[in-house]
Structure formats: structure tokens, C-alpha cells
C-alpha atoms as a PDB file:
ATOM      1  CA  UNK A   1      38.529 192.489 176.964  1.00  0.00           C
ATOM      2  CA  UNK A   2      38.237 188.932 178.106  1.00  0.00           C
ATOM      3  CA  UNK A   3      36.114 188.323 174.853  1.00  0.00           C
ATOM      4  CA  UNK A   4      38.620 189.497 172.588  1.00  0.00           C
ATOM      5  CA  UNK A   5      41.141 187.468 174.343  1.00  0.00           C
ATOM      6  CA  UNK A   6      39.694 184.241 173.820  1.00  0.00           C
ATOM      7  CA  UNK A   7      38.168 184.984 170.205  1.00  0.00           C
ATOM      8  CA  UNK A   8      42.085 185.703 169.263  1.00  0.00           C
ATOM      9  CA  UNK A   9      42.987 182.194 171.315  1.00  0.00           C
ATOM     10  CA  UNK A  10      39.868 180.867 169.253  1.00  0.00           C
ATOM     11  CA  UNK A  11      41.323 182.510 165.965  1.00  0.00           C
ATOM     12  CA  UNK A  12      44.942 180.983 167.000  1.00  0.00           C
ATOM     13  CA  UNK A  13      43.930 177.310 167.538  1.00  0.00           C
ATOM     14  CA  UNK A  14      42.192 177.320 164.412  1.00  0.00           C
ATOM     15  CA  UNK A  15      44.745 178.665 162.074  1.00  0.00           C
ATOM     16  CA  UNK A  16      47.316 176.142 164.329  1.00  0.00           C
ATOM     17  CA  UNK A  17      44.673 173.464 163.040  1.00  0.00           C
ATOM     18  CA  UNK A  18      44.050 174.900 159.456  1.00  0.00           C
ATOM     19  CA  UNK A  19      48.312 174.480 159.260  1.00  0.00           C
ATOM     20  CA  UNK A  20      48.669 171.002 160.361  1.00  0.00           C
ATOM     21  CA  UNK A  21      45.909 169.667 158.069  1.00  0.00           C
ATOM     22  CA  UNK A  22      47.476 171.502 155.594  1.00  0.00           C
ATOM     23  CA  UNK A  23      51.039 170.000 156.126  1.00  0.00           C
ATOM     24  CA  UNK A  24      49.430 166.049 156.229  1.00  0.00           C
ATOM     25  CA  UNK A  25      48.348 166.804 152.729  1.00  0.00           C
ATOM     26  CA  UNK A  26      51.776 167.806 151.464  1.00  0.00           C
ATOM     27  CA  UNK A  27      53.017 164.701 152.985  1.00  0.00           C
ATOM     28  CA  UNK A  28      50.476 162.399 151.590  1.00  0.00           C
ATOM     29  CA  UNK A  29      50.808 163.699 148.293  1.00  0.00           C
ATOM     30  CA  UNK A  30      54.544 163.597 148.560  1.00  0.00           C
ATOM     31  CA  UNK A  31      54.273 160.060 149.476  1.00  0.00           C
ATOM     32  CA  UNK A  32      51.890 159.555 146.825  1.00  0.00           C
ATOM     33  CA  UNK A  33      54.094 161.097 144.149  1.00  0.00           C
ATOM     34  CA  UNK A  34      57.299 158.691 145.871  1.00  0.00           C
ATOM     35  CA  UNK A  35      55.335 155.485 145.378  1.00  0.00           C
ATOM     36  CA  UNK A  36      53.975 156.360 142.106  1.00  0.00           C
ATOM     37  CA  UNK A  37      57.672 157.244 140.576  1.00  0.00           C
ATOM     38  CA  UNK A  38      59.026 153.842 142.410  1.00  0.00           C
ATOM     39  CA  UNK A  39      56.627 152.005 140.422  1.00  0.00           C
ATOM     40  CA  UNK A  40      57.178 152.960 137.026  1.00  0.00           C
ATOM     41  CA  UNK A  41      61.014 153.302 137.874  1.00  0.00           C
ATOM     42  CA  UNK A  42      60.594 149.399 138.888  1.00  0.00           C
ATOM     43  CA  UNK A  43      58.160 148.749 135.448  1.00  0.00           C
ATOM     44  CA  UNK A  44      61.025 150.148 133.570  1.00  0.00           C
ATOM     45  CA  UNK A  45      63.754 148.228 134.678  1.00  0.00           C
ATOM     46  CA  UNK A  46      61.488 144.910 134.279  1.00  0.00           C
ATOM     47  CA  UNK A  47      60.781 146.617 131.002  1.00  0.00           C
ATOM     48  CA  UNK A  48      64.470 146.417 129.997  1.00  0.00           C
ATOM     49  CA  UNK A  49      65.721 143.624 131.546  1.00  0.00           C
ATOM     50  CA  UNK A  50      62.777 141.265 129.375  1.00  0.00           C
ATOM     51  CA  UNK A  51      63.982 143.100 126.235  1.00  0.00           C
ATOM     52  CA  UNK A  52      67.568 142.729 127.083  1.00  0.00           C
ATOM     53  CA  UNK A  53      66.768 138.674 127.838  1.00  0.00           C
ATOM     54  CA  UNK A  54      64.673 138.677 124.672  1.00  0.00           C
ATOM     55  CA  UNK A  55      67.828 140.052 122.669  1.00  0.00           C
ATOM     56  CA  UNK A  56      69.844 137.517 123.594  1.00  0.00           C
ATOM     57  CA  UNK A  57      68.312 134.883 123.050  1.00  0.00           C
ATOM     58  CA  UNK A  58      67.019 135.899 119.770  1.00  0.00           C
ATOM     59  CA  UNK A  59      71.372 136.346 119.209  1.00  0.00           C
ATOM     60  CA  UNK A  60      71.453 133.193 120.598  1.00  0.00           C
ATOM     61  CA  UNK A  61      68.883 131.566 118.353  1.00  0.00           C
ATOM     62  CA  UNK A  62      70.808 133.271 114.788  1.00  0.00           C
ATOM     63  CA  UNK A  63      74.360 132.160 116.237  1.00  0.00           C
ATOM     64  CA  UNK A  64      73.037 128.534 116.182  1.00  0.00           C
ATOM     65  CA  UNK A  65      71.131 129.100 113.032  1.00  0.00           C
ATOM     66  CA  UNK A  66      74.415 130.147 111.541  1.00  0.00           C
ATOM     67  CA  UNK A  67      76.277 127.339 112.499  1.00  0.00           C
ATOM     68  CA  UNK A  68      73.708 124.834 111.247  1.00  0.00           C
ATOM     69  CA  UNK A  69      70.868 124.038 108.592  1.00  0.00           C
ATOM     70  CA  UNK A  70      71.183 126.535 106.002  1.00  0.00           C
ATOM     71  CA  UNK A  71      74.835 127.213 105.994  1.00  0.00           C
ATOM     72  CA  UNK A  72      77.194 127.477 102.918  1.00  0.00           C
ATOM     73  CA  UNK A  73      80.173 125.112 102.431  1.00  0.00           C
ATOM     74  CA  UNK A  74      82.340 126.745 100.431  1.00  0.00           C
ATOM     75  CA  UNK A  75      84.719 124.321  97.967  1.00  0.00           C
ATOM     76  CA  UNK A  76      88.049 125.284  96.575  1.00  0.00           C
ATOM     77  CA  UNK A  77      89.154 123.157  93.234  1.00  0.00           C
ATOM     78  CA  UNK A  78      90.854 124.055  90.335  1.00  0.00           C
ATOM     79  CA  UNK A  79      88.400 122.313  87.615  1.00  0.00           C
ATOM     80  CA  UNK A  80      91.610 121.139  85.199  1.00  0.00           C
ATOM     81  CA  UNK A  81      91.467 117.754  86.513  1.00  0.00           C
ATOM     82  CA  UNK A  82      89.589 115.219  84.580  1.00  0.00           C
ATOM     83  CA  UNK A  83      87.098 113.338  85.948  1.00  0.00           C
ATOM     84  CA  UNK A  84      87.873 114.607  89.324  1.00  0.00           C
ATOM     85  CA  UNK A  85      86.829 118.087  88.598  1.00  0.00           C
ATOM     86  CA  UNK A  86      86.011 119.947  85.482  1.00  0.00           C
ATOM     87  CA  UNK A  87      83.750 122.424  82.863  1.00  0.00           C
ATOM     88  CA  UNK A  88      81.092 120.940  81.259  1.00  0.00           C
ATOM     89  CA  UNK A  89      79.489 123.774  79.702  1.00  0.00           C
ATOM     90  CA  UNK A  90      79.004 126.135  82.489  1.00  0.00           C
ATOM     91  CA  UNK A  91      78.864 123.821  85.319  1.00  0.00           C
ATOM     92  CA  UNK A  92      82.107 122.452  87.311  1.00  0.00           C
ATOM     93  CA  UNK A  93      81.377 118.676  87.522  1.00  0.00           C
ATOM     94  CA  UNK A  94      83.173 115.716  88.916  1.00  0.00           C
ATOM     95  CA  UNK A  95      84.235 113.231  91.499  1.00  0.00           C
ATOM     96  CA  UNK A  96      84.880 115.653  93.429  1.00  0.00           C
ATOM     97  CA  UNK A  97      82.273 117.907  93.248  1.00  0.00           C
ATOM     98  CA  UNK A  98      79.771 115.231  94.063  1.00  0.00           C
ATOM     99  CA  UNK A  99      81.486 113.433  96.596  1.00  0.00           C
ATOM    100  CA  UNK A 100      81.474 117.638  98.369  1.00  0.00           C
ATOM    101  CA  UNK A 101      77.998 117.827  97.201  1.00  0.00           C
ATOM    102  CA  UNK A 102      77.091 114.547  99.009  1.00  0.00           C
ATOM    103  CA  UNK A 103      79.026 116.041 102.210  1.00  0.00           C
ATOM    104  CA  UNK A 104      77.115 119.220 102.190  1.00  0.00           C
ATOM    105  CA  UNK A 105      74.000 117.126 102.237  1.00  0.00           C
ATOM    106  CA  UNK A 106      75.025 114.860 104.810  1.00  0.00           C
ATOM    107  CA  UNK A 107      75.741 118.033 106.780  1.00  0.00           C
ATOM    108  CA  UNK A 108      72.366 120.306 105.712  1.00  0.00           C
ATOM    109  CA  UNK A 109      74.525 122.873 104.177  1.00  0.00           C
ATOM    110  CA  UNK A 110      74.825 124.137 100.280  1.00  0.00           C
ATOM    111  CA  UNK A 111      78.220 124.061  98.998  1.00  0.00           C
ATOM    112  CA  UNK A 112      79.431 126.625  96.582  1.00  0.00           C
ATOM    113  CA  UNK A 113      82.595 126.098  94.333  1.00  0.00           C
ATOM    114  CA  UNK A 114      85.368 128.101  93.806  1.00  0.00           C
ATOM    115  CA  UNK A 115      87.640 127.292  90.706  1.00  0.00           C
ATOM    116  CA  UNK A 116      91.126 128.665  91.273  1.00  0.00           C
ATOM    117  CA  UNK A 117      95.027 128.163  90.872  1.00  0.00           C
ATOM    118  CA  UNK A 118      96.067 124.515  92.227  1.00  0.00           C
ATOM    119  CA  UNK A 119      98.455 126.136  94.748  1.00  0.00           C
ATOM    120  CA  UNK A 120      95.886 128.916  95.628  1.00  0.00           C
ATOM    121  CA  UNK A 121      93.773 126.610  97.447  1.00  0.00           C
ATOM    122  CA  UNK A 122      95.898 125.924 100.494  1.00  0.00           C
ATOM    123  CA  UNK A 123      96.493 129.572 101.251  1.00  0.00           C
ATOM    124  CA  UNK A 124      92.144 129.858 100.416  1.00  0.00           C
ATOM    125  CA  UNK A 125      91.825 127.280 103.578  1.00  0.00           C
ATOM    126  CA  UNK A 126      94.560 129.321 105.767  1.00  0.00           C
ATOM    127  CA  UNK A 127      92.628 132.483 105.132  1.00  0.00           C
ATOM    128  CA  UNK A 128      89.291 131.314 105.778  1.00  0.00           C
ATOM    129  CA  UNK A 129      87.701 132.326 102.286  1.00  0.00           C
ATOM    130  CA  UNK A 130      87.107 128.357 101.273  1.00  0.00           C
ATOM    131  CA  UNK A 131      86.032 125.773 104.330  1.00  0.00           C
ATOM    132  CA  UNK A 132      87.520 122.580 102.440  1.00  0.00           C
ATOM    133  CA  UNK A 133      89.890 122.080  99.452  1.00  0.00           C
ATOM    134  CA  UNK A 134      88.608 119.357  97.281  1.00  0.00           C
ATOM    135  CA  UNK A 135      91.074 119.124  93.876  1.00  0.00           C
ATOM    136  CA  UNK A 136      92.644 115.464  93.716  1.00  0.00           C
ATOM    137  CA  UNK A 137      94.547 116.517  96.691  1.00  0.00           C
ATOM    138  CA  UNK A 138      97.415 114.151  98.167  1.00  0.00           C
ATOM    139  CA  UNK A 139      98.446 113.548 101.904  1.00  0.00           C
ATOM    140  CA  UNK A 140     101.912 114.585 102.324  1.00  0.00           C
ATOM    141  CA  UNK A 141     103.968 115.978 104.959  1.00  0.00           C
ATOM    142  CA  UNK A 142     104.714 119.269 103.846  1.00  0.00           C
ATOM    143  CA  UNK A 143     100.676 119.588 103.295  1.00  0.00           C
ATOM    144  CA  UNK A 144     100.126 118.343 106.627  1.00  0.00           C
ATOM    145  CA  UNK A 145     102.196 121.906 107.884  1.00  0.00           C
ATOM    146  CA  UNK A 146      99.913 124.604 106.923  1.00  0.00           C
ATOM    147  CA  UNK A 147      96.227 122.219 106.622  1.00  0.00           C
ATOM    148  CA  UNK A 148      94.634 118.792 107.907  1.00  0.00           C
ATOM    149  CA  UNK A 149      93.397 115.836 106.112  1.00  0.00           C
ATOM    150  CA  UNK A 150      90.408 113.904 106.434  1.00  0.00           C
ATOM    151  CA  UNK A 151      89.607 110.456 105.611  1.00  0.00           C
ATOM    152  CA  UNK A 152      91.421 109.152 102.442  1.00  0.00           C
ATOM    153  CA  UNK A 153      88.071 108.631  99.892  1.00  0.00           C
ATOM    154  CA  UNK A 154      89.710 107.366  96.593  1.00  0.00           C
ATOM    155  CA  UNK A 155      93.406 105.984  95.758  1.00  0.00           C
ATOM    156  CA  UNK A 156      95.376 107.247  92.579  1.00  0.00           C
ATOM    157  CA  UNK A 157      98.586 107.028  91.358  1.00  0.00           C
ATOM    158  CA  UNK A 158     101.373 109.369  89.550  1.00  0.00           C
ATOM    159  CA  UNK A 159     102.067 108.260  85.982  1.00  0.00           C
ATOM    160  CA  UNK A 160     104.129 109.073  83.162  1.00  0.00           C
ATOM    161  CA  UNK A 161     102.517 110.195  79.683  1.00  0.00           C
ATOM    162  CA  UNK A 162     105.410 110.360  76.529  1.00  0.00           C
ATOM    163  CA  UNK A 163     104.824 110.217  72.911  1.00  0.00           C
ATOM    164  CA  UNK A 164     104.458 106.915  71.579  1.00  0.00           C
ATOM    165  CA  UNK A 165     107.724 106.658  69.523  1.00  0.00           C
ATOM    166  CA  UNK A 166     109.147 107.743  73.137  1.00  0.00           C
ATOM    167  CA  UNK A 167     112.457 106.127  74.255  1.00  0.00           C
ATOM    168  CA  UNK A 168     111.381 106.631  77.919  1.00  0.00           C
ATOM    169  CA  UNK A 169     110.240 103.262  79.629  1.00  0.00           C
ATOM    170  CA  UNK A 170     109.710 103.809  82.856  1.00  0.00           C
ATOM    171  CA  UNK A 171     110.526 106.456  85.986  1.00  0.00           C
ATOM    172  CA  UNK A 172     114.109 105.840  85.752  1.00  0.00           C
ATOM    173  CA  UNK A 173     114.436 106.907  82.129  1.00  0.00           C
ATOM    174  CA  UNK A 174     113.188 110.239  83.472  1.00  0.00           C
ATOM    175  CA  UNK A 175     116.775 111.253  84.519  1.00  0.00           C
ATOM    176  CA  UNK A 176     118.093 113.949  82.535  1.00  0.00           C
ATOM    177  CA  UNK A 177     115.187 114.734  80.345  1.00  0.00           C
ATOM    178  CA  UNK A 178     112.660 117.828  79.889  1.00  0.00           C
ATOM    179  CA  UNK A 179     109.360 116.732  82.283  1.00  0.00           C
ATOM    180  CA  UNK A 180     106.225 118.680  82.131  1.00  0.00           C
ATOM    181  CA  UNK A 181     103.970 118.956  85.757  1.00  0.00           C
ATOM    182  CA  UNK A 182     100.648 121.256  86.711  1.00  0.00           C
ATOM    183  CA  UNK A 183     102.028 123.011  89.468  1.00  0.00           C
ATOM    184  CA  UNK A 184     101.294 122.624  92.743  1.00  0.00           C
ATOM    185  CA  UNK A 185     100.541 119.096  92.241  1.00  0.00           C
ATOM    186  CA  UNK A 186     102.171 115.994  94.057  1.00  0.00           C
ATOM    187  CA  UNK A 187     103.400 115.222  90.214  1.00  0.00           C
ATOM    188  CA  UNK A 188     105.334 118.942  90.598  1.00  0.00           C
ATOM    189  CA  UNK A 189     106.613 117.606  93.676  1.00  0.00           C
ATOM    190  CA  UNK A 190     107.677 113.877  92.578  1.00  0.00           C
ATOM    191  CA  UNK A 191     109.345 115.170  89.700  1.00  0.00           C
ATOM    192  CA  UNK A 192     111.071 117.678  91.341  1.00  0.00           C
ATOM    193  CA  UNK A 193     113.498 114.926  92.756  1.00  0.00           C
ATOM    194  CA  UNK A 194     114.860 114.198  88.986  1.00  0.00           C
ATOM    195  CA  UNK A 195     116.404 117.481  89.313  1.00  0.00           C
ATOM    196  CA  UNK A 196     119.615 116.268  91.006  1.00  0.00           C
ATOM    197  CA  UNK A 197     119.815 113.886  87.843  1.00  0.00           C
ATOM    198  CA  UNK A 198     119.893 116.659  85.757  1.00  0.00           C
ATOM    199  CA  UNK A 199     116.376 116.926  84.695  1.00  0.00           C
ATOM    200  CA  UNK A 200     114.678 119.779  83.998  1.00  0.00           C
ATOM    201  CA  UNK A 201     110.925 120.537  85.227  1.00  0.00           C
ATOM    202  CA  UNK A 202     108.825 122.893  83.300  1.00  0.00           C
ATOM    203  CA  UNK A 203     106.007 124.019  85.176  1.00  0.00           C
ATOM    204  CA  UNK A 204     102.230 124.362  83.834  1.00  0.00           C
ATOM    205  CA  UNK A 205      99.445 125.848  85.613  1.00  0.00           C
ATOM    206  CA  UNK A 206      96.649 123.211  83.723  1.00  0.00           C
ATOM    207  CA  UNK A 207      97.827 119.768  82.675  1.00  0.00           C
ATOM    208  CA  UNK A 208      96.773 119.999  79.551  1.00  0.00           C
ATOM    209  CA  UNK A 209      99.116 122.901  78.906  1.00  0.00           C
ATOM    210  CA  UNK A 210     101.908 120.340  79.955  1.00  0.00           C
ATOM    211  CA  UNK A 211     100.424 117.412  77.750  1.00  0.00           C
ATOM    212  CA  UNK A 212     100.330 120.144  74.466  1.00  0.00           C
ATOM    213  CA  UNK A 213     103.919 121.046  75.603  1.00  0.00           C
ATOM    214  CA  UNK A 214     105.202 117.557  74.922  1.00  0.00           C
ATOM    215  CA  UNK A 215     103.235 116.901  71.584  1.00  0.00           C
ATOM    216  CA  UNK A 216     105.298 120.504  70.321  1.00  0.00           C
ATOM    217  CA  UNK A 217     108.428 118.546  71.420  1.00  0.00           C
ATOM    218  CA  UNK A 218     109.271 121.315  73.911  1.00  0.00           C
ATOM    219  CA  UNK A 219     109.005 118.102  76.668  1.00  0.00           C
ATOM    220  CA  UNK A 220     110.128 114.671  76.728  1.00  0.00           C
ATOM    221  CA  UNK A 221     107.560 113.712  79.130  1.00  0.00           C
ATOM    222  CA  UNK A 222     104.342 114.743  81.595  1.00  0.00           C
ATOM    223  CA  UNK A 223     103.621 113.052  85.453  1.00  0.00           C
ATOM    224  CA  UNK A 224     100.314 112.943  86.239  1.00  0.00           C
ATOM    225  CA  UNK A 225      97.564 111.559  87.856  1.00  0.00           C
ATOM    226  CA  UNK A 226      96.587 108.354  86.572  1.00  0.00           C
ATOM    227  CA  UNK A 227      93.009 109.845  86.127  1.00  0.00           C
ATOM    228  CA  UNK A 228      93.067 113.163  84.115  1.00  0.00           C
ATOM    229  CA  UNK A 229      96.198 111.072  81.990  1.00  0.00           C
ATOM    230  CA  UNK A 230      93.922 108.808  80.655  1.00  0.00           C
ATOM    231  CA  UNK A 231      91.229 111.360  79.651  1.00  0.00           C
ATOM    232  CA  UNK A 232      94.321 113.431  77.870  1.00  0.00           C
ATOM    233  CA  UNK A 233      95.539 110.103  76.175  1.00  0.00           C
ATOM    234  CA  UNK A 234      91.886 109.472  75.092  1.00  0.00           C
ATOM    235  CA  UNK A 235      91.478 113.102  73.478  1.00  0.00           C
ATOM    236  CA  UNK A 236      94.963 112.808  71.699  1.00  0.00           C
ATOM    237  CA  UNK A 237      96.475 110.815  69.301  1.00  0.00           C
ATOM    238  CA  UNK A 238     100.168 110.041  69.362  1.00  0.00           C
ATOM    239  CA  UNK A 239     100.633 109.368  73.268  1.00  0.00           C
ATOM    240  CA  UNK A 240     100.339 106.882  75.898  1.00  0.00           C
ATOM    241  CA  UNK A 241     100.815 105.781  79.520  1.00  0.00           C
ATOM    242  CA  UNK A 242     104.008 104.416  81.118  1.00  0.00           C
ATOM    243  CA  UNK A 243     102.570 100.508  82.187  1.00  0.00           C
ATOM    244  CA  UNK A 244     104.823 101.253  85.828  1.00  0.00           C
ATOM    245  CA  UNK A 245     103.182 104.138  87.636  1.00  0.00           C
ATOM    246  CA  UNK A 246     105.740 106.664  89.068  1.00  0.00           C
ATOM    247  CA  UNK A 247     104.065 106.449  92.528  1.00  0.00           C
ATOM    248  CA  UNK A 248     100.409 105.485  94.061  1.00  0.00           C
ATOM    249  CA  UNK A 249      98.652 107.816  96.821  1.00  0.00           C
ATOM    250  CA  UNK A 250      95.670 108.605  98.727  1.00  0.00           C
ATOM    251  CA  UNK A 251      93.220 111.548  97.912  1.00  0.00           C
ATOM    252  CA  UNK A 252      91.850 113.245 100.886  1.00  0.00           C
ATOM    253  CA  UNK A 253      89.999 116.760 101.865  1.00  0.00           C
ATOM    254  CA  UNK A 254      91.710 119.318 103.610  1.00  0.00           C
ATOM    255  CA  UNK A 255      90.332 121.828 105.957  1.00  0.00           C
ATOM    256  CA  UNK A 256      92.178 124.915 107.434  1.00  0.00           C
ATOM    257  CA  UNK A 257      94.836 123.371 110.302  1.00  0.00           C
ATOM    258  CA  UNK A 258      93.021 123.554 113.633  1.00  0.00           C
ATOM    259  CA  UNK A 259      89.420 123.541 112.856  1.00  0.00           C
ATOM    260  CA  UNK A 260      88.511 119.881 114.039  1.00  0.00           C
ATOM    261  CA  UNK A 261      85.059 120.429 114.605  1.00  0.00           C
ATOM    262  CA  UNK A 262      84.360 120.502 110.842  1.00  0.00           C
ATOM    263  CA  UNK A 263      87.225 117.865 110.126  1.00  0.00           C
ATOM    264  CA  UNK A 264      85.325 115.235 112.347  1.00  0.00           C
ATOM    265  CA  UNK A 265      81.541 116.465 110.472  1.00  0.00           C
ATOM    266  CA  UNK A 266      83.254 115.753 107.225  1.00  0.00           C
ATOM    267  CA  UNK A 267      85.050 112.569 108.282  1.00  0.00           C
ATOM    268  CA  UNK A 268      81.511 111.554 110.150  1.00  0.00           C
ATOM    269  CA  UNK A 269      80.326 112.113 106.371  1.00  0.00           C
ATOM    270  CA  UNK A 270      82.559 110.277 104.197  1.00  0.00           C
ATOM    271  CA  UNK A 271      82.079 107.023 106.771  1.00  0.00           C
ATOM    272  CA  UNK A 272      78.402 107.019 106.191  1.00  0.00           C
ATOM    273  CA  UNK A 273      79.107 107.685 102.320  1.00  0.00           C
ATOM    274  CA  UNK A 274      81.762 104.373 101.901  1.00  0.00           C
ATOM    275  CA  UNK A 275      79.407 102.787 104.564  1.00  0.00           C
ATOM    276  CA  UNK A 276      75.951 103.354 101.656  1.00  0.00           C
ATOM    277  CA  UNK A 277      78.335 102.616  98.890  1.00  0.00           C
ATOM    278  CA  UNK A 278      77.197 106.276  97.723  1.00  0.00           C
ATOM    279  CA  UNK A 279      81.013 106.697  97.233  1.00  0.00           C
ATOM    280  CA  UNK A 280      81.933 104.044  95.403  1.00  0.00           C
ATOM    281  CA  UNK A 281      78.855 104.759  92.929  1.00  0.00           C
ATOM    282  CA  UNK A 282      80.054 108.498  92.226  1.00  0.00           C
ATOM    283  CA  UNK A 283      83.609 107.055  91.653  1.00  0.00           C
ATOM    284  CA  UNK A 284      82.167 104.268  89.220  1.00  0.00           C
ATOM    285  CA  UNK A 285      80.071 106.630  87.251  1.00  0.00           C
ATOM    286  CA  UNK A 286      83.083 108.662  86.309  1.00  0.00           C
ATOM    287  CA  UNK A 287      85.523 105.517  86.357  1.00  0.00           C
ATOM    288  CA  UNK A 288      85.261 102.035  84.484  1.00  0.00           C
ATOM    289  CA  UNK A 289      86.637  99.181  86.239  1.00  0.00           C
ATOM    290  CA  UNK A 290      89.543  97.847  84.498  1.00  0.00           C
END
């Protein structure tokens, strides 16, 4: 009896034994399992958080990429405005054109033109589709509302073309009669003031189409710039140019109202272009000193 007793203690301290050992495993590989999950859990997030990092500054990298070298500055002109800006062929050439062309450079952007309606070009700037208006463009106030001017680049003047058996002499003869304009222009806007004398402005959306008017006798006379008037006067017989100019002015670029960062990269432009004498040499190649 005593035997049996102590082979069932025996029996019970070794199952008692058997169960603990068995328990520290459980644990162990519990623990094992913890650590194991904690560590890729923690590889993960580093995972993540380098490709997150690495995302941004890849956005970071484009964003300044895009604002930089590369970038397309995009020129809104209405190429009907000899030597300043027209067709030759299929090319828009001009003053213009090259003095933007020369900006671009300065600037490590490619400039793309966009020929449209004189007084589509302000609204182009206000909606964002052009980034400067280049077109012969004169500083005025009501301009000055809805865009901003750089740097004046060239000075011009408003003049008068009739036919050469005209009995118009000067601005004051103007009073009263039919006058021809392209519209939009600072001539539409100078020759609006005859109106309270009685004059009568017929509108054109090309300045030829004004110039053509007048030799049909629909127009007594055509303002202008001084420019395009003596490229029309050179192509047709039987007109001329008023000796007193109707008004002299500044051309300048415009850029949408409110973006000075690119007005200052344009102005910084121009001054190193008058500074080279890179201007002056694109004005001179389209017009003889007189």
C-alpha cells in the first residue's frame, strides 16, 4: 500500500513537472511570435515613412523643375502690326517676337506665340492662358486696371495716314470727319475723343482693313502707330503721313495684374537686354534711323 502511494506521488510530481515545462514553451514561443511581429510591424513603418519622404521630394524636385529651365512662356500678339509683329510665310516675326524670344532666353524658357484679336489679349493674361502680352502695347491707365506693365522697351507715336489730295493737316482737322482705328488699340482710344466733335470712328479689327477703308473713300482718315503706318504707306500708292504725330507713347509688356514674380524676371531681362544693346539691335534691324 505504501508503494502504491508514493509511485502515484511519483506519477503526480512528474506530470506537475511535465505541465510546467510545457507551459514555459508556450510562453517562449508566444514571446517569440510578439518580438518577431514587432519587428516587421517596425520594418514596415520605416518601410513607408522612406517611401513617403522619397515621394516628396521627388514632388518637390518636379514643382521646381516646373517653375524653371524647361518651362514655356506663352506670348499673346495679334501679328497685324508691321514690323512689330507679323506673317512671313508661316512664321509670326517681329520686334516683338524677338525682343520675347530674347526674354525667354534670358529666362531658360521656350516661348510659344499666340496670334489673336488685339482686345483678346488682356482678357488671355486675366485668365491665365498667355503669361505676357507682347502686341505694340501702350501704358495707360485704364490698362493699368485689369494688367501690369513692365519696363517701357521702345517709344512710338500715334499718327494720322489720309490720302494725298487730303484736306486734313493735322489732328485738329480730324473734327467732324469719318476716322478709321484697329480696335483695341491706343489709336481706337485717342480717336475716340473726336467723337464729341462730331466725328465718327469706324472700327477695324486689322489696320490694314482701316487703311483699304480710306483708299474706297468710306474714311477720311486712319490713326496709327507710326510703325505699321509707314509699312502701309510704303505698300500703297496714293497716301501719306500727317508730319505732326497725333500723340507719342511708350511700348511695354504686360503680365496678368498681381503676378510680380514674373514682372520683376522680365523687367530683370529687358535691363540686361538695353544694358548688351541686344535691344536696340532687334529694333534697328526692323527700323532705319531717320
Amino acid at each position: 500500500m505504501k508503494k502504491q502511494v508514493i509511485a502515484l506521488l511519483t506519477a503526480a510530481m512528474l506530470a506537475g513537472a511535465m505541465a510546467g515545462c510545457g507551459s514555459g514553451g508556450a510562453d517562449a514561443t508566444t514571446a517569440a511570435a510578439d518580438t518577431t511581429a514587432a519587428e516587421t510591424t517596425t520594418a514596415g513603418d520605416t518601410t513607408a515613412a522612406d517611401t513617403k519622404a522619397e515621394a516628396e521630394d521627388e514632388a518637390e524636385t518636379t514643382a521646381a523643375a516646373a517653375g524653371g529651365e524647361g518651362k514655356v512662356l506663352v506670348m499673346a500678339t495679334n501679328a497685324e502690326f508691321p514690323p512689330y509683329e507679323y506673317h512671313d510665310g508661316g512664321d509670326i516675326v517681329g520686334i516683338d517676337v524677338e525682343v520675347a524670344e530674347a526674354i525667354a532666353g534670358k529666362l531658360g524658357m521656350t516661348l510659344e506665340v499666340e496670334d489673336i484679336a488685339f482686345d483678346s489679349i488682356i482678357p488671355e493674361l486675366e485668365s491665365g492662358k498667355a503669361d505676357i502680352g507682347v502686341a505694340g502695347m501702350t501704358v495707360n491707365e485704364d490698362r493699368l486696371k485689369n494688367v501690369d506693365f513692365t519696363d517701357p522697351y521702345t517709344t512710338a507715336s500715334q499718327v494720322i495716314i489720309v490720302k494725298e489730295d487730303s484736306e486734313i493737316a493735322g489732328p485738329d482737322d480730324l473734327k467732324g470727319k469719318y476716322i478709321g482705328v484697329q480696335l483695341g488699340t491706343t489709336g481706337d482710344i485717342y480717336a475716340s475723343d473726336y467723337e464729341a466733335d462730331g466725328s465718327t470712328i469706324e472700327r477695324y479689327n486689322k489696320g490694314f482693313e482701316a487703311v483699304q477703308a480710306m483708299q474706297q473713300g468710306k474714311i477720311d482718315a486712319v490713326v496709327i502707330d507710326q510703325e505699321p503706318a509707314k509699312v502701309f504707306v510704303s505698300q500703297n500708292e496714293g497716301i501719306k503721313i500727317l508730319d505732326e504725330a497725333l500723340t507719342v507713347e511708350e511700348y511695354a509688356i504686360a503680365v496678368k495684374k498681381g503676378n510680380t514674380e514674373l514682372l520683376d524676371q522680365v523687367n530683370g531681362a529687358l535691363a540686361e537686354l538695353k544694358e548688351s544693346g541686344e535691344l536696340q539691335a532687334i529694333i534697328d534691324k526692323y527700323i532705319s534711323a531717320e
